[in-house]
PDB file of N, CA and C in Angstrom:
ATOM      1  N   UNK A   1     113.972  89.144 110.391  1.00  0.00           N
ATOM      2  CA  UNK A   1     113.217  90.246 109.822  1.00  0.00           C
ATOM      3  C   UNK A   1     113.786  91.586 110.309  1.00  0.00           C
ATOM      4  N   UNK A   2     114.295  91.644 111.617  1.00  0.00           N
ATOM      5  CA  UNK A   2     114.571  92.490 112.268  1.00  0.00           C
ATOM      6  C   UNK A   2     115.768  93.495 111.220  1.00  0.00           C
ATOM      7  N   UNK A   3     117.122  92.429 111.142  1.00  0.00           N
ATOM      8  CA  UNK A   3     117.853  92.646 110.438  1.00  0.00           C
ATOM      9  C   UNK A   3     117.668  93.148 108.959  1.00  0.00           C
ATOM     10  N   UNK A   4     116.640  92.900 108.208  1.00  0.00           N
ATOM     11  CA  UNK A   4     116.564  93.245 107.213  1.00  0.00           C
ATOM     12  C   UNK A   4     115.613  94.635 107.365  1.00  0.00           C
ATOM     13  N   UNK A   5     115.246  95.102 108.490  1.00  0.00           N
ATOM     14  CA  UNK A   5     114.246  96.446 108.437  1.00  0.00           C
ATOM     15  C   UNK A   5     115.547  97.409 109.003  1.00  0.00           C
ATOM     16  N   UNK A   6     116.468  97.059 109.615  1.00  0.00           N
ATOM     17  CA  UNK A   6     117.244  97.912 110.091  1.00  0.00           C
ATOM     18  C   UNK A   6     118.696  98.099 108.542  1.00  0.00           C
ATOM     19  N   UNK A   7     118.508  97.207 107.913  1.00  0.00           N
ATOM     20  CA  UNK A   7     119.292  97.328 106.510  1.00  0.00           C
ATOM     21  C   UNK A   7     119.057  98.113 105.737  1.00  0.00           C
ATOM     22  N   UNK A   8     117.402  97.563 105.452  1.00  0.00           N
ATOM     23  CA  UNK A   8     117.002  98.861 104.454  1.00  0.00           C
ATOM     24  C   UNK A   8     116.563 100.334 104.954  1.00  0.00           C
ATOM     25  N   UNK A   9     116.475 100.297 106.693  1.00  0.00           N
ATOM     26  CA  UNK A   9     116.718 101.464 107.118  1.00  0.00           C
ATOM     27  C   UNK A   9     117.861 102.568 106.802  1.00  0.00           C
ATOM     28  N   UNK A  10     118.981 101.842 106.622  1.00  0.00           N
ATOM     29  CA  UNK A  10     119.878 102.446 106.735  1.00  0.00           C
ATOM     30  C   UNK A  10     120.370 102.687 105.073  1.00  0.00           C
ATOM     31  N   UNK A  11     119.560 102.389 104.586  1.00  0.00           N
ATOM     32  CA  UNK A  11     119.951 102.560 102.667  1.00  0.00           C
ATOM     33  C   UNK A  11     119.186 103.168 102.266  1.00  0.00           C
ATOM     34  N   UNK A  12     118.259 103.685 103.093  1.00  0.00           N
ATOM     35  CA  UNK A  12     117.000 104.985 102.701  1.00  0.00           C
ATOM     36  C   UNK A  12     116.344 103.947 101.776  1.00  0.00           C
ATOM     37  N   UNK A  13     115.868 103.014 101.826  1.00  0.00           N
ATOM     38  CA  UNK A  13     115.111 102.127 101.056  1.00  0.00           C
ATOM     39  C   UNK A  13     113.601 101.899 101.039  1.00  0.00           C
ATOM     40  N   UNK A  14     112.662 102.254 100.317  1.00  0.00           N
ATOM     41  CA  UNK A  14     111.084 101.752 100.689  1.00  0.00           C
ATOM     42  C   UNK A  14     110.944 100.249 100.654  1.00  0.00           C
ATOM     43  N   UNK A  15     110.222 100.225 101.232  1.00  0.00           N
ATOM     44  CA  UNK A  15     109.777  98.776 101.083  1.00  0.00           C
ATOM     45  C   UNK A  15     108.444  98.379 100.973  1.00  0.00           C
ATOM     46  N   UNK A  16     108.340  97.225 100.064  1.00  0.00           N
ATOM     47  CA  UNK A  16     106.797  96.829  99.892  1.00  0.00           C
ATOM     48  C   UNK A  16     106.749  95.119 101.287  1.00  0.00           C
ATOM     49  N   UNK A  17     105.534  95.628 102.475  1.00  0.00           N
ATOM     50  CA  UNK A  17     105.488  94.349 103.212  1.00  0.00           C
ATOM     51  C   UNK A  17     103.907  93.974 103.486  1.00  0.00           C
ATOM     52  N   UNK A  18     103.820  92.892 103.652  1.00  0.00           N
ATOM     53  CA  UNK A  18     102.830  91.760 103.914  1.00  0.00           C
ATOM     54  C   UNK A  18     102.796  92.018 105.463  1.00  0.00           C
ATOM     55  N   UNK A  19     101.823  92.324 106.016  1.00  0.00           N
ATOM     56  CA  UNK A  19     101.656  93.127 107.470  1.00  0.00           C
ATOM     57  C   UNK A  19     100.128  92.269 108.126  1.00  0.00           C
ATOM     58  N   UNK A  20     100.080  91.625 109.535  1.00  0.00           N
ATOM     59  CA  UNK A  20      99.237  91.190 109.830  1.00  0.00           C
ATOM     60  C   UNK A  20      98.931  91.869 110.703  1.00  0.00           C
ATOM     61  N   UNK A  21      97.623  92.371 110.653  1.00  0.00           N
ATOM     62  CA  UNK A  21      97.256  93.244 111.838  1.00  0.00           C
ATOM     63  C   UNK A  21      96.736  93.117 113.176  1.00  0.00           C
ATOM     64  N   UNK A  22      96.376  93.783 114.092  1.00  0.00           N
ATOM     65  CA  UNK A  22      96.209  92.635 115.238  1.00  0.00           C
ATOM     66  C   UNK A  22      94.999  92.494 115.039  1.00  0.00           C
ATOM     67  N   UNK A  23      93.932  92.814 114.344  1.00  0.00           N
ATOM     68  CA  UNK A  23      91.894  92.267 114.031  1.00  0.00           C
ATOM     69  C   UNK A  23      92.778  90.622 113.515  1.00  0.00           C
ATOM     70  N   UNK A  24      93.952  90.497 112.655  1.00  0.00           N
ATOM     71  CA  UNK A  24      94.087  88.873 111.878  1.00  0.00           C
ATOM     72  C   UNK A  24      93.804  89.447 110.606  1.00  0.00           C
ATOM     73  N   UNK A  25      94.037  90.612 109.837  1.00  0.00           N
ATOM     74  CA  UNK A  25      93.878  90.711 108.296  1.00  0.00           C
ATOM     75  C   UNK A  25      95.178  91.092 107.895  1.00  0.00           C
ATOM     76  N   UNK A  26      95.335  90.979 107.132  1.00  0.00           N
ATOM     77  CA  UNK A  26      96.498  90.628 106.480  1.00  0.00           C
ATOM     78  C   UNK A  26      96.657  92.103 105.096  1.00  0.00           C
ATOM     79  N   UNK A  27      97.385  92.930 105.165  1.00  0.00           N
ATOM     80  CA  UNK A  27      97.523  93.878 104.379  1.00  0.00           C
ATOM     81  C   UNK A  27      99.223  94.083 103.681  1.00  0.00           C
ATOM     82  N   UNK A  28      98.934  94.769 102.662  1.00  0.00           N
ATOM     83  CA  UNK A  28     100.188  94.929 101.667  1.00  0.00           C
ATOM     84  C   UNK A  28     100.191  96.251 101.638  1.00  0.00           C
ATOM     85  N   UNK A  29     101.660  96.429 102.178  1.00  0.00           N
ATOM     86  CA  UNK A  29     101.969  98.293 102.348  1.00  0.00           C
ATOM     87  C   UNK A  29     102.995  98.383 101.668  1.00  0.00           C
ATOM     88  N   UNK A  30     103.101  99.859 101.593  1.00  0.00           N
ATOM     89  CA  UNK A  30     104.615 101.003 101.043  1.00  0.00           C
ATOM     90  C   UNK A  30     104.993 101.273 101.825  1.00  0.00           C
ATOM     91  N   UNK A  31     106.278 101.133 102.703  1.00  0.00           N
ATOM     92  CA  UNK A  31     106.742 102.442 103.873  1.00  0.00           C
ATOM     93  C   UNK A  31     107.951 102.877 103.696  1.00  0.00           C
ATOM     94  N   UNK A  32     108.608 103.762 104.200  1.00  0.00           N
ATOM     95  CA  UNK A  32     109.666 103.876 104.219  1.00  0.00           C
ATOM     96  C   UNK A  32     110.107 103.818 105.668  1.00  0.00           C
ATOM     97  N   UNK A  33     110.753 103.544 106.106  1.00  0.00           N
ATOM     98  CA  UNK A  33     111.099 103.090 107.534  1.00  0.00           C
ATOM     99  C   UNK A  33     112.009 104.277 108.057  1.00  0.00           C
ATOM    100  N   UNK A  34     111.408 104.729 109.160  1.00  0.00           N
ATOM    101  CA  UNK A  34     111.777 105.842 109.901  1.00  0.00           C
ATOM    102  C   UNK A  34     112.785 105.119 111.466  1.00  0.00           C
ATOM    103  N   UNK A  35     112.468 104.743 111.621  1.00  0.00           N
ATOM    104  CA  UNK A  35     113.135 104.412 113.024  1.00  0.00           C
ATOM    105  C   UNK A  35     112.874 102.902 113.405  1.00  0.00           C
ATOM    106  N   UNK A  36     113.844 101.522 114.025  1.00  0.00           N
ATOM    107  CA  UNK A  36     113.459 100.783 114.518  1.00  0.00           C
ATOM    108  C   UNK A  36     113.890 100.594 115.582  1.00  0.00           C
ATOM    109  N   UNK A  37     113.313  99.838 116.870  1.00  0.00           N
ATOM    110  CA  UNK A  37     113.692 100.282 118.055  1.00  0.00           C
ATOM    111  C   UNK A  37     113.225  99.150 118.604  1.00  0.00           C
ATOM    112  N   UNK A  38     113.524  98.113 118.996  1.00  0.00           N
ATOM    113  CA  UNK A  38     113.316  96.955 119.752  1.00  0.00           C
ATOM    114  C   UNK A  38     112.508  96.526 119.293  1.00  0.00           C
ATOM    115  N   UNK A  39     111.485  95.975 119.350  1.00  0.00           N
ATOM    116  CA  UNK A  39     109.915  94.938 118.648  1.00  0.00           C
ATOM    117  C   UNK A  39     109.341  95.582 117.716  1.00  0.00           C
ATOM    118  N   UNK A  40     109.491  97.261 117.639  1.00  0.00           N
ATOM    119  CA  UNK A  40     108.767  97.828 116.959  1.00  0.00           C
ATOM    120  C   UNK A  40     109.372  98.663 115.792  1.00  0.00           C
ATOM    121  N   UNK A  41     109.012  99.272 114.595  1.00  0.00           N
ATOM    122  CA  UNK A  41     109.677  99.903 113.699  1.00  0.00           C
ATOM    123  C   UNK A  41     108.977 100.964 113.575  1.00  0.00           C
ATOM    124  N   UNK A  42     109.200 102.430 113.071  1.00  0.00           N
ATOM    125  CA  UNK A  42     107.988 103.486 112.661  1.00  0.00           C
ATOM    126  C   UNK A  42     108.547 103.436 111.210  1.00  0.00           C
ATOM    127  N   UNK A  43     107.245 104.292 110.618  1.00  0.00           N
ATOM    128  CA  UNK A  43     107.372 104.324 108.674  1.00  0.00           C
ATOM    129  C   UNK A  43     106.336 105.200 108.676  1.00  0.00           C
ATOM    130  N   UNK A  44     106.886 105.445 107.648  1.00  0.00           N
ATOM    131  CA  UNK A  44     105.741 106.519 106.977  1.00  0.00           C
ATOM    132  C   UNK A  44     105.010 105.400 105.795  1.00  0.00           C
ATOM    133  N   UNK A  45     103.524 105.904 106.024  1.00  0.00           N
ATOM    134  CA  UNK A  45     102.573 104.386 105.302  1.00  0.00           C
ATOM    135  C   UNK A  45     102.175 105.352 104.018  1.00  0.00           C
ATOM    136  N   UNK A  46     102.610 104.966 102.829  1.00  0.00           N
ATOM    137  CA  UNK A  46     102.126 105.097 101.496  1.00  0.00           C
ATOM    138  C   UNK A  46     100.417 105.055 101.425  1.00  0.00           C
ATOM    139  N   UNK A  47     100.196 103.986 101.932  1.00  0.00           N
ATOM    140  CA  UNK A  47      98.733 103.172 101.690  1.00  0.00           C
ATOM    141  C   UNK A  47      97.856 104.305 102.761  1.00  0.00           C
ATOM    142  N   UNK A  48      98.366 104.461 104.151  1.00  0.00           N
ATOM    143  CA  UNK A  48      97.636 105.757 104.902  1.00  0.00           C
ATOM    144  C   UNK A  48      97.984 107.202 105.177  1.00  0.00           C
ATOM    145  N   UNK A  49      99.318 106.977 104.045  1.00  0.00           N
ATOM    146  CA  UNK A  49      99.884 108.989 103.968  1.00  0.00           C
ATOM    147  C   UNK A  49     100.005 109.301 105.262  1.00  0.00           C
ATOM    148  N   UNK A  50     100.543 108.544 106.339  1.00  0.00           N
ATOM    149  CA  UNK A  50     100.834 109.074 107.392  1.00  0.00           C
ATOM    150  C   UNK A  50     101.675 108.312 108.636  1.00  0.00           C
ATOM    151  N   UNK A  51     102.387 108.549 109.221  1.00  0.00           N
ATOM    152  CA  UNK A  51     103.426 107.994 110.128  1.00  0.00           C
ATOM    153  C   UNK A  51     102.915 106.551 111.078  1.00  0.00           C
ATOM    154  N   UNK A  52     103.339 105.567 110.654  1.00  0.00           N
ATOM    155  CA  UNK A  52     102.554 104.426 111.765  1.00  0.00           C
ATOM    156  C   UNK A  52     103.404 103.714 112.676  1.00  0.00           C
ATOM    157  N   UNK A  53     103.015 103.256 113.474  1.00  0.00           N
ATOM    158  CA  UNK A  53     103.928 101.849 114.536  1.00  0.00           C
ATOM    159  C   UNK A  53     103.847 100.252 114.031  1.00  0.00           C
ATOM    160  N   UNK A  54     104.453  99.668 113.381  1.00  0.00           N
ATOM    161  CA  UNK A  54     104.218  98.455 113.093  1.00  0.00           C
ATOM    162  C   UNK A  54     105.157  97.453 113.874  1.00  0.00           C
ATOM    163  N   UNK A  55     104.415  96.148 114.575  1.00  0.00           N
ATOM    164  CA  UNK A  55     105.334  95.505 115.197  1.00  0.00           C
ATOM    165  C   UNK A  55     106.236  94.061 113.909  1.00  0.00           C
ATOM    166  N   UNK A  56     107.208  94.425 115.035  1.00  0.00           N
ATOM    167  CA  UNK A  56     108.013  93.737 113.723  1.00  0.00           C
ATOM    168  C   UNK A  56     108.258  91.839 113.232  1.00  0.00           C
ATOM    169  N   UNK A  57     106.959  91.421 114.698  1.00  0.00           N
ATOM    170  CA  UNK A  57     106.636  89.818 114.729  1.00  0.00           C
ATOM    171  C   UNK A  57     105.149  89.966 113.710  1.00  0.00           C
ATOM    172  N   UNK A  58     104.736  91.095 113.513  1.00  0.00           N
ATOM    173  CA  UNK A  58     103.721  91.176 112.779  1.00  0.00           C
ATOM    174  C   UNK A  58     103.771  91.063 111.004  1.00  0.00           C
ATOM    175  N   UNK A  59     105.456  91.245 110.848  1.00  0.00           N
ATOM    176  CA  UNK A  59     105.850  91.368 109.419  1.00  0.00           C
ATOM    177  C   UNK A  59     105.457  89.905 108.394  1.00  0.00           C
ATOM    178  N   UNK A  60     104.999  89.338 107.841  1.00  0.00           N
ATOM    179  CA  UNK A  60     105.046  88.665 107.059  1.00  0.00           C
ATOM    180  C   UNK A  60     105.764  88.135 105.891  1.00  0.00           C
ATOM    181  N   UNK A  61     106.275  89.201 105.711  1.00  0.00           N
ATOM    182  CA  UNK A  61     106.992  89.254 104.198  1.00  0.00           C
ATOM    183  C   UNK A  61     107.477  90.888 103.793  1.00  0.00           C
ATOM    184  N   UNK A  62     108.932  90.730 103.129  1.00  0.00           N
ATOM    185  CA  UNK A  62     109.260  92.180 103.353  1.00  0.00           C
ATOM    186  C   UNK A  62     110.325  92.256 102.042  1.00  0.00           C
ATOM    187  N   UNK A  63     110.376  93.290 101.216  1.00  0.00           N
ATOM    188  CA  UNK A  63     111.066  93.402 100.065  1.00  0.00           C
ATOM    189  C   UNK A  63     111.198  94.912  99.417  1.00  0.00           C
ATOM    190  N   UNK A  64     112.191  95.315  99.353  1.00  0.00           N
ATOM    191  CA  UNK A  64     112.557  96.338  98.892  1.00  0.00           C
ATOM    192  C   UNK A  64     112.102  96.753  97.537  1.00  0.00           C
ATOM    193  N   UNK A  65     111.819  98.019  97.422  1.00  0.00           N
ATOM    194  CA  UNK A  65     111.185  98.884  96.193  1.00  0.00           C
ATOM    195  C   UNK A  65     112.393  99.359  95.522  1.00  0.00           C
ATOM    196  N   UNK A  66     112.594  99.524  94.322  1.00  0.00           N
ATOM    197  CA  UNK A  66     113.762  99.794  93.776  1.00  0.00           C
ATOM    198  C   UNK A  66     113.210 100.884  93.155  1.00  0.00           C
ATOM    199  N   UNK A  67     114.207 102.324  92.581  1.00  0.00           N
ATOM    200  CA  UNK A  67     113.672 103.336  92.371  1.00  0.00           C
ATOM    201  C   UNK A  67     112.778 103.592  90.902  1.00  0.00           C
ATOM    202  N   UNK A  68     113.320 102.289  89.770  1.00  0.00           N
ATOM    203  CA  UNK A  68     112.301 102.224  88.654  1.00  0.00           C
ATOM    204  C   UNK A  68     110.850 101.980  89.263  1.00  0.00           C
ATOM    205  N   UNK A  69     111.321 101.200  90.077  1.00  0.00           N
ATOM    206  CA  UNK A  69     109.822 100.683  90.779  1.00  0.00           C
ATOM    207  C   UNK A  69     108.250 101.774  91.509  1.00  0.00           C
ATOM    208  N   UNK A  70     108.951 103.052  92.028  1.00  0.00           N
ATOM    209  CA  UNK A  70     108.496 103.969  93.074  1.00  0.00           C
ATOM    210  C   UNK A  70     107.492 104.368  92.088  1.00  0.00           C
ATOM    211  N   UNK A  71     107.407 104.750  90.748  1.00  0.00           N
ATOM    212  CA  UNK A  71     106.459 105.320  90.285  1.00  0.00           C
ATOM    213  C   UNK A  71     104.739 104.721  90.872  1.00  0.00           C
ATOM    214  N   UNK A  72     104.875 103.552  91.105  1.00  0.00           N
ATOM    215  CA  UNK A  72     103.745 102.631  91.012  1.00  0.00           C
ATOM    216  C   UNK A  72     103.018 102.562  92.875  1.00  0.00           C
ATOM    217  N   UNK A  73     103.772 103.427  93.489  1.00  0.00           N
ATOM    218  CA  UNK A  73     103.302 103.889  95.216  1.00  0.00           C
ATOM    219  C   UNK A  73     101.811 104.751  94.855  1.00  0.00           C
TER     220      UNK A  73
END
């Protein structure tokens, strides 16, 4: 997973991911990935308009937004 957040880091890429939180709920975000740095990644969250910490054993599922796609954030 790691590898693929530091990929689309580096391709200025959003991504749509499947995120488990630590309560155990399970959410579907927009981010664009700002920085990753050992366990953890930062992004800017579509879904909370604002900069978050997500850990990256927390990822579930992870897939890139393509730019036809962005209208729909």
């Amino acid at each position: 997973m790691r590898k693929d957040l530091v990929k689309y880091f580096n391709r200025g890429r959003i991504v749509e991911l499947m995120y488990l939180s630590k309560a155990g709920e399970i959410s579907k975000r927009k981010v664009r990935i700002l920085k990753v740095q050992g366990d953890i990644f930062y992004a800017y969250c579509f879904k909370q308009k604002a900069k978050r910490t997500f850990r990256i054993d927390q990822v579930l599922a992870l897939a890139p937004i393509f730019p036809h796609e962005r209208g729909v954030i």
